[in-house]
N, C-alpha and C. Protein backbone atom coordinates (compact mmCIF):
# COMPACT_ATOMS: atom_id res chain seq x y z
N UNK A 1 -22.26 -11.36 -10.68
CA UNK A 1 -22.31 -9.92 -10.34
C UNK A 1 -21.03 -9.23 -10.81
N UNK A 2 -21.15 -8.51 -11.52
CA UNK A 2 -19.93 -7.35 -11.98
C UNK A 2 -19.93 -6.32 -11.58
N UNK A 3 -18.21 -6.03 -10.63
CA UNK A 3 -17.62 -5.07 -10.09
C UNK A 3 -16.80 -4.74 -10.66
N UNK A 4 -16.91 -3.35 -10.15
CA UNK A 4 -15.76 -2.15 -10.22
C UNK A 4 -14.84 -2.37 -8.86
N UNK A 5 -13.59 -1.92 -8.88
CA UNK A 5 -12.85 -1.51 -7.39
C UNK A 5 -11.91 -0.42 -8.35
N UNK A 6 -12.07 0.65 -7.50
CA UNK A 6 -11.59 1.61 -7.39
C UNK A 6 -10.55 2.10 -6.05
N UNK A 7 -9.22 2.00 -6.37
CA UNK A 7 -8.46 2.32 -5.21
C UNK A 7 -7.94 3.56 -5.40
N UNK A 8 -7.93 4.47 -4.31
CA UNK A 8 -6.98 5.38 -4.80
C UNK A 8 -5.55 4.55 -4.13
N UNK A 9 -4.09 5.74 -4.45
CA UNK A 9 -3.58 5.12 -3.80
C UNK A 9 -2.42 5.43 -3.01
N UNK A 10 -1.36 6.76 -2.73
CA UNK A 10 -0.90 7.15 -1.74
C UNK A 10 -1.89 6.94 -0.37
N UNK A 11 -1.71 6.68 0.77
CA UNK A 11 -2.11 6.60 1.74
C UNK A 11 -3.59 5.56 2.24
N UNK A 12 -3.69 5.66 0.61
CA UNK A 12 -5.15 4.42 0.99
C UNK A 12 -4.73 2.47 0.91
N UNK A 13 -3.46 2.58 0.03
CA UNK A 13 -2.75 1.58 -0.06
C UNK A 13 -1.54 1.43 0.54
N UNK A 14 -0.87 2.43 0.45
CA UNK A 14 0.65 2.84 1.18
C UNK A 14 0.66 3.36 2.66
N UNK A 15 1.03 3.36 3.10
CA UNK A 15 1.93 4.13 4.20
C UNK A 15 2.20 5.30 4.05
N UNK A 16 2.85 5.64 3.10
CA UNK A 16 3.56 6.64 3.03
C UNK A 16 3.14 7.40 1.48
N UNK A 17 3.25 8.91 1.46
CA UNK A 17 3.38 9.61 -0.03
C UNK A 17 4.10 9.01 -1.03
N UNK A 18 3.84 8.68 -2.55
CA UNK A 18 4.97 8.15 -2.84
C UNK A 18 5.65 9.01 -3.77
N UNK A 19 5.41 10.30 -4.03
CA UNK A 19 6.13 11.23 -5.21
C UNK A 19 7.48 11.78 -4.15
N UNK A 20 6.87 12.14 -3.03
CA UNK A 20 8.41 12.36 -1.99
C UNK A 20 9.30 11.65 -2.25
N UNK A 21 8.92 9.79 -1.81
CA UNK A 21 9.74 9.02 -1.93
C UNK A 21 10.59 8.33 -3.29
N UNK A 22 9.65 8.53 -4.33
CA UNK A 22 10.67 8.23 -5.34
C UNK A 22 11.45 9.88 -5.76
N UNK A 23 11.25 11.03 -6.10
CA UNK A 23 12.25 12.00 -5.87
C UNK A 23 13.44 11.61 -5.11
N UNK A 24 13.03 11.63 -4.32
CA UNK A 24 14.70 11.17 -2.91
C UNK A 24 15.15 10.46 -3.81
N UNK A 25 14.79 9.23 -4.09
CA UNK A 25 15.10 7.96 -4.34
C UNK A 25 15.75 8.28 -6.14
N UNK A 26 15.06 9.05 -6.47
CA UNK A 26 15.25 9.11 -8.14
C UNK A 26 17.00 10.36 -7.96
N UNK A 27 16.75 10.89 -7.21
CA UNK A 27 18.12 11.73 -6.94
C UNK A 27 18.99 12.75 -5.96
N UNK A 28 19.07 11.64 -4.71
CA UNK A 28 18.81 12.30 -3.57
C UNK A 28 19.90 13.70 -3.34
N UNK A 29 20.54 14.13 -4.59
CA UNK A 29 21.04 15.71 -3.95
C UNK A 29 20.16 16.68 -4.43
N UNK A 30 19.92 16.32 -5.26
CA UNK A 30 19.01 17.11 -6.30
C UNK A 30 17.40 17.60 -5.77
N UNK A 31 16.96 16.31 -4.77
CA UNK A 31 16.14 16.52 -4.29
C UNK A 31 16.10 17.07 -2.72
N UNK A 32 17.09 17.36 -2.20
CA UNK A 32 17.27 17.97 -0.96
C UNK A 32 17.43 19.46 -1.48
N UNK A 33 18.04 20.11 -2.46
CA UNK A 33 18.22 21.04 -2.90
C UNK A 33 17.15 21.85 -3.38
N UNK A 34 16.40 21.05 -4.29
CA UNK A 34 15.08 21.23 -4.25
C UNK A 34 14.07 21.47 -3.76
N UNK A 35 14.15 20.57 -2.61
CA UNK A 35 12.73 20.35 -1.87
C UNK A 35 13.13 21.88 -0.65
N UNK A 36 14.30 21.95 -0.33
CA UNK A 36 14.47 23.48 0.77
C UNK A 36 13.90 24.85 -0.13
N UNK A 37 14.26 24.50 -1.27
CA UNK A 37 13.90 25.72 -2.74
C UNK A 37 12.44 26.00 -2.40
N UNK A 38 11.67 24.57 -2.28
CA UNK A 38 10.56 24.91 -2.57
C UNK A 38 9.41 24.85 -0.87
N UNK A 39 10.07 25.19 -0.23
CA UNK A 39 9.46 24.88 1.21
C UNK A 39 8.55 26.03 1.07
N UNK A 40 8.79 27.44 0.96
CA UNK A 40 7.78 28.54 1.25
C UNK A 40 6.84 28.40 0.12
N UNK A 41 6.93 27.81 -0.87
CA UNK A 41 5.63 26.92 -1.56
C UNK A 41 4.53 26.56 -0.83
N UNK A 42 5.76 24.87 -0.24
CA UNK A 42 4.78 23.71 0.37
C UNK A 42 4.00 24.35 1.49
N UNK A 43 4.76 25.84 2.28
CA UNK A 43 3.79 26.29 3.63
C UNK A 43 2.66 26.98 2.40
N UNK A 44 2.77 27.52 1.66
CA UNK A 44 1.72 28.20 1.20
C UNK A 44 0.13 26.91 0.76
N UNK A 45 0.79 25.92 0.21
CA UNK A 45 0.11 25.33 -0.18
C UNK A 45 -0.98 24.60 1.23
N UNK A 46 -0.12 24.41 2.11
CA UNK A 46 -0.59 24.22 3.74
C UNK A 46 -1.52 25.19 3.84
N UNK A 47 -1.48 26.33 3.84
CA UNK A 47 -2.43 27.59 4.43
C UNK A 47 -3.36 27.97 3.27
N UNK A 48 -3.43 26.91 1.92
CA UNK A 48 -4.17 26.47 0.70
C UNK A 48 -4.31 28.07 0.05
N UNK A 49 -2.83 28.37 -0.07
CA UNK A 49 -3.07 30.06 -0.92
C UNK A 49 -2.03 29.32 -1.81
N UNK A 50 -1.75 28.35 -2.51
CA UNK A 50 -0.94 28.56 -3.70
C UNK A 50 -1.84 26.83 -4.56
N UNK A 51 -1.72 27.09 -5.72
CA UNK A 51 -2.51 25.96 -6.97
C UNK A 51 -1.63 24.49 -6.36
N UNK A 52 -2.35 23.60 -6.01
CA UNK A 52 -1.52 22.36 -5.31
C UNK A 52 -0.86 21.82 -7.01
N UNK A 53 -1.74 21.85 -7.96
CA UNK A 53 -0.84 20.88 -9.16
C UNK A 53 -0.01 22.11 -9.69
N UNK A 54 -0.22 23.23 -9.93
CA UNK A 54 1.02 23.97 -9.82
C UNK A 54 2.35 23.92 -9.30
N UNK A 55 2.16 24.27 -7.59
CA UNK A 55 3.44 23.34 -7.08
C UNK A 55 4.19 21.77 -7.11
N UNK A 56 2.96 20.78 -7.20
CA UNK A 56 3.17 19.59 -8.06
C UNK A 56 4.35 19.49 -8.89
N UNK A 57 3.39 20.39 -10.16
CA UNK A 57 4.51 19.70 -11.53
C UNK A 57 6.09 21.27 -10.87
N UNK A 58 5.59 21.94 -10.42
CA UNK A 58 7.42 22.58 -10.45
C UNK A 58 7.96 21.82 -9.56
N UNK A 59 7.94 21.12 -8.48
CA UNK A 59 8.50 20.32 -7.63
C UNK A 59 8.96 19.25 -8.63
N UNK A 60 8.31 18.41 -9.13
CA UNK A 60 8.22 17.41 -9.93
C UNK A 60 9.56 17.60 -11.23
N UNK A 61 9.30 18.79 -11.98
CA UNK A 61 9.83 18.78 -12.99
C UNK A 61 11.43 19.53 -12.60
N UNK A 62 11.09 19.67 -11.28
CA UNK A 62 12.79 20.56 -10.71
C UNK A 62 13.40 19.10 -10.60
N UNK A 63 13.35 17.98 -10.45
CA UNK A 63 14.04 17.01 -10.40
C UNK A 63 13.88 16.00 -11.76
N UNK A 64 13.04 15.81 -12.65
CA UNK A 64 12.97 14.89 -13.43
C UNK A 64 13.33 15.67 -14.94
N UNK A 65 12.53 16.67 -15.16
CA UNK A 65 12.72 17.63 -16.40
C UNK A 65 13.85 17.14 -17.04
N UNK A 66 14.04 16.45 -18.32
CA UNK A 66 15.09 16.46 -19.10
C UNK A 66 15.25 15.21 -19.05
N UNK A 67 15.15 14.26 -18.10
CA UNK A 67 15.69 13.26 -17.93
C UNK A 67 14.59 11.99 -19.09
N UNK A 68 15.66 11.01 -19.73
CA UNK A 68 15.09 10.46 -20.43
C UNK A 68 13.94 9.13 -19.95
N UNK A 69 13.41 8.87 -20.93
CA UNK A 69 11.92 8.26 -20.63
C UNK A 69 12.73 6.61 -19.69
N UNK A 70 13.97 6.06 -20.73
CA UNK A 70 14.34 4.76 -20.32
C UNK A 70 15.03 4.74 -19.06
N UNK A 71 15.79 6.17 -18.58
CA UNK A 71 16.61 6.10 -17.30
C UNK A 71 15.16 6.10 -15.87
N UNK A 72 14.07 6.78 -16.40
CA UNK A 72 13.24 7.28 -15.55
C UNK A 72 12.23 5.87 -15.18
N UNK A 73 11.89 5.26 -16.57
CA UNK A 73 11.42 4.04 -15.89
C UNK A 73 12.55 3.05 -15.46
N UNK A 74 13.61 2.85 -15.67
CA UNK A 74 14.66 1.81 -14.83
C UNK A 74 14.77 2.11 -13.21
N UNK A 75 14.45 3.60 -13.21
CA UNK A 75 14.56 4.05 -11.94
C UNK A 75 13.13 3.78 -10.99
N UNK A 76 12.46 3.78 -11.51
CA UNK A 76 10.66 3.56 -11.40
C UNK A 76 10.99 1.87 -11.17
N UNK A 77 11.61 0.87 -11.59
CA UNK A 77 11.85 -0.37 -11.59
C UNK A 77 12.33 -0.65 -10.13
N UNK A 78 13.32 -0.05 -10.44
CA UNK A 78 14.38 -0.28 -9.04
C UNK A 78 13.61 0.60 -7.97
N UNK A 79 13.08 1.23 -7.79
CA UNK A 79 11.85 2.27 -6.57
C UNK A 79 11.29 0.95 -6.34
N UNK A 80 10.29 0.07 -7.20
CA UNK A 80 9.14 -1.09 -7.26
C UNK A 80 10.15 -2.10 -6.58
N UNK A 81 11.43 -2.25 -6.44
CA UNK A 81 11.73 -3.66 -5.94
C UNK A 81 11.74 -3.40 -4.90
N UNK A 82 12.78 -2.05 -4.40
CA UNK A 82 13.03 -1.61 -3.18
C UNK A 82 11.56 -1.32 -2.58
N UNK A 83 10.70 -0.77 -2.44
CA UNK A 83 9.72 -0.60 -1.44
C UNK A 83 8.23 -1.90 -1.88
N UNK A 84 8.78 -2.77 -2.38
CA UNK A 84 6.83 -3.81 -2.49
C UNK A 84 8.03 -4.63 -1.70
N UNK A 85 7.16 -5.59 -0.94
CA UNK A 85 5.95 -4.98 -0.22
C UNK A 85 5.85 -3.89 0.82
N UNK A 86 6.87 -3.67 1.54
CA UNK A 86 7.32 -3.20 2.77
C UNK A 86 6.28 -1.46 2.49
N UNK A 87 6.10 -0.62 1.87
CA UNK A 87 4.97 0.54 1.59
C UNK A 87 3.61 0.03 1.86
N UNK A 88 3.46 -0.88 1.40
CA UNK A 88 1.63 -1.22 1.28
C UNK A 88 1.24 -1.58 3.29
N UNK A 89 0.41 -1.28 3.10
CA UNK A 89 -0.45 -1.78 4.23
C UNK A 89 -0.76 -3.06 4.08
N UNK A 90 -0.50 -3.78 5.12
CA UNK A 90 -1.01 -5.54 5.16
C UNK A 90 -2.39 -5.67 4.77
N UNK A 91 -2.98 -5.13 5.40
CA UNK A 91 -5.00 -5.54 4.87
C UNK A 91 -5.16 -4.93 4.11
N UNK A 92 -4.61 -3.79 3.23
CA UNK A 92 -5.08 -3.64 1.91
C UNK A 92 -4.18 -4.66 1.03
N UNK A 93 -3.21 -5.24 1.15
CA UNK A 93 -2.58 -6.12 0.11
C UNK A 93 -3.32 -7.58 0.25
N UNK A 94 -3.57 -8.14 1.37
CA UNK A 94 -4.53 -9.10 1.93
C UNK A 94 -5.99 -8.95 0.88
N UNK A 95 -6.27 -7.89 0.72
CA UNK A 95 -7.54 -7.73 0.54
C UNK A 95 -7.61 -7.53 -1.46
N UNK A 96 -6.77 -7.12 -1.87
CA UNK A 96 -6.04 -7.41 -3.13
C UNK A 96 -6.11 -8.64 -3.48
N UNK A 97 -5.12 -9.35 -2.73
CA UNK A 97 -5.12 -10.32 -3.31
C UNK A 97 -6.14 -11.61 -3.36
N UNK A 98 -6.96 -11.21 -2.49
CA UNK A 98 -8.26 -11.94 -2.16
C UNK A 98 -9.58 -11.55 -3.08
N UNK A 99 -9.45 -10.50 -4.00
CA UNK A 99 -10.37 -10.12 -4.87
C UNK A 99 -10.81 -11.19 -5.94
N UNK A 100 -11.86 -11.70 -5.72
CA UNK A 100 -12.23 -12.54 -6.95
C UNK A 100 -12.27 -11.92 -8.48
N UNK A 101 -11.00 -12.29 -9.29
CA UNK A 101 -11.46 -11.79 -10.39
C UNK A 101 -11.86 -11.61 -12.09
N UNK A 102 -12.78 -12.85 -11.49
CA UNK A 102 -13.76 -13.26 -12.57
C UNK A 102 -15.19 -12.05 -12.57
N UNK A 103 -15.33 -11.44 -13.69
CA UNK A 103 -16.21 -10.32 -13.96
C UNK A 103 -15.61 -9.44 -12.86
N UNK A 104 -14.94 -8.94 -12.34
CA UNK A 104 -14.43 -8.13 -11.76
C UNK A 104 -13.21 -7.20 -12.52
N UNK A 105 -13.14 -5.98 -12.23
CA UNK A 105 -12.08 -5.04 -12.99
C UNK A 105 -11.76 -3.62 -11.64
N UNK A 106 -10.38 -4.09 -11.61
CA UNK A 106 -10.09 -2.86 -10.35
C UNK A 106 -8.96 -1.83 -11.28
N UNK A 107 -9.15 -0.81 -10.78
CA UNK A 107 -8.07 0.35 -11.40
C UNK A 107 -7.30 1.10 -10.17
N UNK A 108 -6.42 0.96 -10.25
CA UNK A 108 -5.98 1.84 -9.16
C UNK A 108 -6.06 3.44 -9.88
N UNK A 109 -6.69 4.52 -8.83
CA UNK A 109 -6.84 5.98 -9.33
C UNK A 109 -6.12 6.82 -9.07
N UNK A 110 -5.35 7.35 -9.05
CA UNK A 110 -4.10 7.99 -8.09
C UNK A 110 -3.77 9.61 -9.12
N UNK A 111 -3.62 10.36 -7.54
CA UNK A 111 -3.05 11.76 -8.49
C UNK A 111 -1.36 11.76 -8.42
N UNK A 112 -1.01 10.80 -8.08
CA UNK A 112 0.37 10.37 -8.53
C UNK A 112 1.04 10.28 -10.22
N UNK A 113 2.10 10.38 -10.44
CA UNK A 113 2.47 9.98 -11.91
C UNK A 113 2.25 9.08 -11.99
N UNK A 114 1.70 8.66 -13.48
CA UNK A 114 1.95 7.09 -13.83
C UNK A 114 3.61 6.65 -14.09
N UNK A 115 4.15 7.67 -14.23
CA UNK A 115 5.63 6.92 -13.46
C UNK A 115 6.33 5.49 -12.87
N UNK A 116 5.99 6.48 -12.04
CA UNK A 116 6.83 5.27 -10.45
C UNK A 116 5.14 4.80 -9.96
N UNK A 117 4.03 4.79 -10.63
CA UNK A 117 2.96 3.92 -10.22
C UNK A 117 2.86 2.60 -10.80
N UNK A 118 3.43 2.56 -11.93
CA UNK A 118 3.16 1.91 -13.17
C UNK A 118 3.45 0.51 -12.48
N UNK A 119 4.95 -0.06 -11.71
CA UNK A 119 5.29 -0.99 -11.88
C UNK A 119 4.47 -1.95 -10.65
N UNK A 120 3.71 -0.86 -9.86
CA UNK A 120 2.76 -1.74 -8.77
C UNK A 120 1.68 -2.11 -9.00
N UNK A 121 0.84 -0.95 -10.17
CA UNK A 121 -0.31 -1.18 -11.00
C UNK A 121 -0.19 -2.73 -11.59
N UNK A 122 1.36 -2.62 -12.18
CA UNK A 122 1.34 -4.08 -13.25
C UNK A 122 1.56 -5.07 -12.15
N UNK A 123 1.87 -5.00 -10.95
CA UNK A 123 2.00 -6.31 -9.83
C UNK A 123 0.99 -6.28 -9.25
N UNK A 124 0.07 -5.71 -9.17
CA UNK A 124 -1.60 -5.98 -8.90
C UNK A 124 -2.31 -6.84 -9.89
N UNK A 125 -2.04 -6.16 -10.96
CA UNK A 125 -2.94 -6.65 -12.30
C UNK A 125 -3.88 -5.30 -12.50
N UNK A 126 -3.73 -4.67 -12.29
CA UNK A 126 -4.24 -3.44 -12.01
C UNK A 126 -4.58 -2.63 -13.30
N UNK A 127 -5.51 -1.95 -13.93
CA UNK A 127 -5.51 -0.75 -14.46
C UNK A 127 -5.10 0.85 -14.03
N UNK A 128 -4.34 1.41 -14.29
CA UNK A 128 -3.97 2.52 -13.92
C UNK A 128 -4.17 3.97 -14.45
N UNK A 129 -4.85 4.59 -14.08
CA UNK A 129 -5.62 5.95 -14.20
C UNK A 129 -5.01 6.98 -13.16
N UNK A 130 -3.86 7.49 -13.77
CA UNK A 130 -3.34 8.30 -13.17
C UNK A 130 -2.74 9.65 -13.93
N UNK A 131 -1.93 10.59 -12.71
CA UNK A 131 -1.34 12.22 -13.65
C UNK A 131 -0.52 11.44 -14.53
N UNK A 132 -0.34 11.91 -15.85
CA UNK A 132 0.20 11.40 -16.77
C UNK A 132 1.63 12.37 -17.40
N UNK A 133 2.42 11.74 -16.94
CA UNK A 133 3.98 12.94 -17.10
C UNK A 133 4.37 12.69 -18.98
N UNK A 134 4.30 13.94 -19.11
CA UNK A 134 4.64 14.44 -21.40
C UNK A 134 6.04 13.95 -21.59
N UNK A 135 6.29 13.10 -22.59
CA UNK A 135 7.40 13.11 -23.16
C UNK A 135 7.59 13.31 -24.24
N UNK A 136 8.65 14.26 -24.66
CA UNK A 136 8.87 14.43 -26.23
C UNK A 136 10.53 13.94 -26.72
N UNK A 137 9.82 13.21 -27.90
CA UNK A 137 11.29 12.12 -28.13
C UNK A 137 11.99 11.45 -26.89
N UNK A 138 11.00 10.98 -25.88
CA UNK A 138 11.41 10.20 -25.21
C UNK A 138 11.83 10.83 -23.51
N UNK A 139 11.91 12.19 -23.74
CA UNK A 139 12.56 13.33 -22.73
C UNK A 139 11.44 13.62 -22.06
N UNK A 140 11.45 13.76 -20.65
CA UNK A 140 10.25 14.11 -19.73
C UNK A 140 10.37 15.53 -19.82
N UNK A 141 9.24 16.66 -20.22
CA UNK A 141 9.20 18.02 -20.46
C UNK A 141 9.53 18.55 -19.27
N UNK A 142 8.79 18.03 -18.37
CA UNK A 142 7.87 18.38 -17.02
C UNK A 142 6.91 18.74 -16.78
N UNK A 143 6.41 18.95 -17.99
CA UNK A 143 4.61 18.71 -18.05
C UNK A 143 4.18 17.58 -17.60
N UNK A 144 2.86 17.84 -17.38
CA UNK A 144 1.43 16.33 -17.43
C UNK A 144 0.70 16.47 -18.57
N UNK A 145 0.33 15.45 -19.06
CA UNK A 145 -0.55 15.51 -20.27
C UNK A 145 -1.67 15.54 -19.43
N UNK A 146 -2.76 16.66 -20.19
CA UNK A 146 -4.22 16.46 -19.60
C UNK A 146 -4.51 17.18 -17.59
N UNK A 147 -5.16 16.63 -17.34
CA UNK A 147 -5.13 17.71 -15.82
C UNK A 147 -4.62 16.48 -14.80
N UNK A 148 -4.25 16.69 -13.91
CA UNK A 148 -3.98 16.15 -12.56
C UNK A 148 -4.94 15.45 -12.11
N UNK A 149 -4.55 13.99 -12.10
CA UNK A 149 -5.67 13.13 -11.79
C UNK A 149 -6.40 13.55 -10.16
N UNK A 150 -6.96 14.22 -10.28
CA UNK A 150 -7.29 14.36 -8.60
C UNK A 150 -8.99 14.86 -8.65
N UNK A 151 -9.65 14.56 -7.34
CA UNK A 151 -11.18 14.82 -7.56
C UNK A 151 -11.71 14.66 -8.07
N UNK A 152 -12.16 15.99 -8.90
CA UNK A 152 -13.62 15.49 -9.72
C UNK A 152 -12.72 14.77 -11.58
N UNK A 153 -11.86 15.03 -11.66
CA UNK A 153 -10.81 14.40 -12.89
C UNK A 153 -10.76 13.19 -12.62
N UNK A 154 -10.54 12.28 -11.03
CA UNK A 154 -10.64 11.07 -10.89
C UNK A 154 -11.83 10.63 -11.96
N UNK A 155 -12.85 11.18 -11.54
CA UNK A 155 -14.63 10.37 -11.93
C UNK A 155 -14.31 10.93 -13.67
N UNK A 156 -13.88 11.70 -13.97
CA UNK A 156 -13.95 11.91 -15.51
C UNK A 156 -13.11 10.86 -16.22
N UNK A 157 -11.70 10.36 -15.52
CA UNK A 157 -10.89 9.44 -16.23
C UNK A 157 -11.64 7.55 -16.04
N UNK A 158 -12.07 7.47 -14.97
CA UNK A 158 -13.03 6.86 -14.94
C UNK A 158 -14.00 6.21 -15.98
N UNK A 159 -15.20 7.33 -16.11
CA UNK A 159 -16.29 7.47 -17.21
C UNK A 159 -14.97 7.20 -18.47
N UNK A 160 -14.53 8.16 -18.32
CA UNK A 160 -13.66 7.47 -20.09
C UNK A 160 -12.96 6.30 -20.35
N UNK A 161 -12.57 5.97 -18.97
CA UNK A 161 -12.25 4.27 -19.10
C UNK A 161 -13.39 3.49 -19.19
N UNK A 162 -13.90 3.38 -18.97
CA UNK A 162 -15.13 2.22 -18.14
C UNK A 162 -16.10 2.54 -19.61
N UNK A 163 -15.82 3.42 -20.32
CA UNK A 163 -17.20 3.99 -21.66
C UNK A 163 -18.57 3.70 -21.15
N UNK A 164 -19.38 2.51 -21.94
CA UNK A 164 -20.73 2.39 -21.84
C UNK A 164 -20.68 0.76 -20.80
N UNK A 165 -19.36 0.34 -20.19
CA UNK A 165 -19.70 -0.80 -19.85
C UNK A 165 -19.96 -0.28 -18.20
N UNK A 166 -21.62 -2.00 -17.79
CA UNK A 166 -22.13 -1.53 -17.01
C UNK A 166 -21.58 -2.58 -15.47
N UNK A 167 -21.56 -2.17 -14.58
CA UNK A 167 -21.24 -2.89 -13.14
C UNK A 167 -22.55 -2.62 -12.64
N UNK A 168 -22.66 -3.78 -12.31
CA UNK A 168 -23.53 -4.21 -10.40
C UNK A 168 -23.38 -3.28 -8.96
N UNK A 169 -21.50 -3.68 -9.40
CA UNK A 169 -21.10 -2.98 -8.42
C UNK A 169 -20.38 -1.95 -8.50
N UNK A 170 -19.82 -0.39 -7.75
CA UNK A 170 -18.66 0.11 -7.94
C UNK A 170 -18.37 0.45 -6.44
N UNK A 171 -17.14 -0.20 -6.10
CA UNK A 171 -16.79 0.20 -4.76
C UNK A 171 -15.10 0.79 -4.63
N UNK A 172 -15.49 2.05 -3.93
CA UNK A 172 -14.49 3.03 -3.97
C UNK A 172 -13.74 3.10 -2.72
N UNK A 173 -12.36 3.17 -2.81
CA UNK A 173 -11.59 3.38 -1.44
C UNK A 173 -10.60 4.44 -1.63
N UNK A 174 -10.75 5.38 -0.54
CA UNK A 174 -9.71 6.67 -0.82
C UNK A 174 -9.80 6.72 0.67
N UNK A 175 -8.60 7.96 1.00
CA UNK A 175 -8.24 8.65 2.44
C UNK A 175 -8.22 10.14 2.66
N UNK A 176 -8.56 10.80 1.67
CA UNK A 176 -8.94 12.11 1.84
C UNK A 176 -9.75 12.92 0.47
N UNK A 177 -10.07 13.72 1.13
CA UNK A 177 -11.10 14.81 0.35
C UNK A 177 -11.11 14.93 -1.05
N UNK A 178 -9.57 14.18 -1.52
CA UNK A 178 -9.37 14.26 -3.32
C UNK A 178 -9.97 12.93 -3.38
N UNK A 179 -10.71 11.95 -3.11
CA UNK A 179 -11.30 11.51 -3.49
C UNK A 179 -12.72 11.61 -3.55
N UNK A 180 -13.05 12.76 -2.64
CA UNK A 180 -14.75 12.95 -2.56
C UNK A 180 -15.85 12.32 -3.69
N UNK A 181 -15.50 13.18 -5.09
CA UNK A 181 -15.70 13.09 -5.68
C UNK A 181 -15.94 11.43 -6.30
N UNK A 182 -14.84 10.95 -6.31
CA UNK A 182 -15.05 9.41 -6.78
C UNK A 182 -16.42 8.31 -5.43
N UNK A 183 -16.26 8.69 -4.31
CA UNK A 183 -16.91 8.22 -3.35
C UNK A 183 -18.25 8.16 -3.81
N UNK A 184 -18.90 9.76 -4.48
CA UNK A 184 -19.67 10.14 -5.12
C UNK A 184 -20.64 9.24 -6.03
N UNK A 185 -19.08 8.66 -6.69
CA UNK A 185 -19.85 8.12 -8.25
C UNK A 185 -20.16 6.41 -7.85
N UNK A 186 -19.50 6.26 -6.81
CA UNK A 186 -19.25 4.83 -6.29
C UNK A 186 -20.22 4.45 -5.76
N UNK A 187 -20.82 2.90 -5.81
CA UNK A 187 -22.25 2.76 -4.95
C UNK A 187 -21.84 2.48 -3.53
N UNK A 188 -20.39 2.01 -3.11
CA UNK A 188 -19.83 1.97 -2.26
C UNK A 188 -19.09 2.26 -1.71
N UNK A 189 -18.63 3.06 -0.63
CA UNK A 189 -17.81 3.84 -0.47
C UNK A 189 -16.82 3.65 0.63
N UNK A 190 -15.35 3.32 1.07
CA UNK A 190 -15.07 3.21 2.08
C UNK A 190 -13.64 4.44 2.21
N UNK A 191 -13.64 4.74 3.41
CA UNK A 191 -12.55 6.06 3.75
C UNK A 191 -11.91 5.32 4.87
N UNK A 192 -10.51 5.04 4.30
CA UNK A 192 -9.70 4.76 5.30
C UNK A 192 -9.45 3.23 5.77
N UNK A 193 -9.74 2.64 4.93
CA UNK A 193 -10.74 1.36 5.42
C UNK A 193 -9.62 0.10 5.89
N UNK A 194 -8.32 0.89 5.03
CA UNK A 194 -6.99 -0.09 5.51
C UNK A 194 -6.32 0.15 6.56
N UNK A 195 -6.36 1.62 7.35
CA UNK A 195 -6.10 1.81 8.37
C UNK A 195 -5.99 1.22 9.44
């Protein structure tokens, strides 16, 4: 039988947000300075009157913008030592690592950067389908290439991964409403399920 697993993965795998935590972590004056800058944002975005990947990439790019591709993944390195395992939830890492995976293929889906996702994706074994941060000559713009992996973009990056190949199974795990959509496409669906 051939499966899909589909994880998302702030809060469905983690504990905790992880674009907060690597910011801090990637430059913690820069990001206190920042993050007060952008508070009458984050309430707007709360009372859902301002574009969430809008505020995203300016949050995002008020701390990373400029900074080069090799300092940003060394820093993405050192984030991956300091928080695995101690972020993940026990029964979703339990349950990871218990995946049989012969004819099996899991992706983690995340509207996170592939950034600071990258180095947990590759300690899963993971495929990773995530917001994808632009670099030119190596320099993070502060753009995303393409749209913000989130919702109905999850199920589109998906279909373009996966092309014409077919599963038995597809079983989906997310913790809120940006995954609706993928739940959707999934023959199986679980919300919350590591909780």
């Amino acid at each position: 039988m051939k499966k899909l697993y589909l994880f998302d993965f702030d809060g469905t795998l983690t504990y905790k947000d992880t674009m907060f935590l690597f910011l801090k972590f990637y430059n913690p004056a820069k990001y206190s300075f920042q993050f007060l800058k952008h508070v009458p944002l984050f309430v707007l975005l709360k009372l859902k009157l301002a574009n969430a990947e809008a505020v995203k990439k300016s949050f995002i790019s008020s701390i990373l913008e400029g900074e080069s591709k090799y300092q940003i993944e060394k820093k993405a390195k050192l984030f991956f030592d300091e928080n695995y395992p101690t972020l993940f939830r026990e029964n979703a890492l339990d349950f990871i690592n218990n995946i049989n995976r012969e004819n099996t293929e899991s992706y983690i889906v995340s509207a996170s950067l592939d950034i600071w996702v990258k180095p947990f994706a590759e300690k899963f074994n993971m495929k990773l389908l995530s917001t994808e941060a632009e670099f030119k000559d190596d320099i993070f713009t502060g753009k995303f290439v393409g749209k913000n992996c989130n919702k109905e973009e999850k199920v589109n990056r998906i279909k373009l991964e996966i092309g014409d190949k077919k599963f038995d199974k597809i079983i989906a795990f997310g913790d809120t409403s940006g995954d609706k959509a993928m739940f959707k496409f999934a023959n199986e669906s679980h919300y919350r399920f590591f909780h």
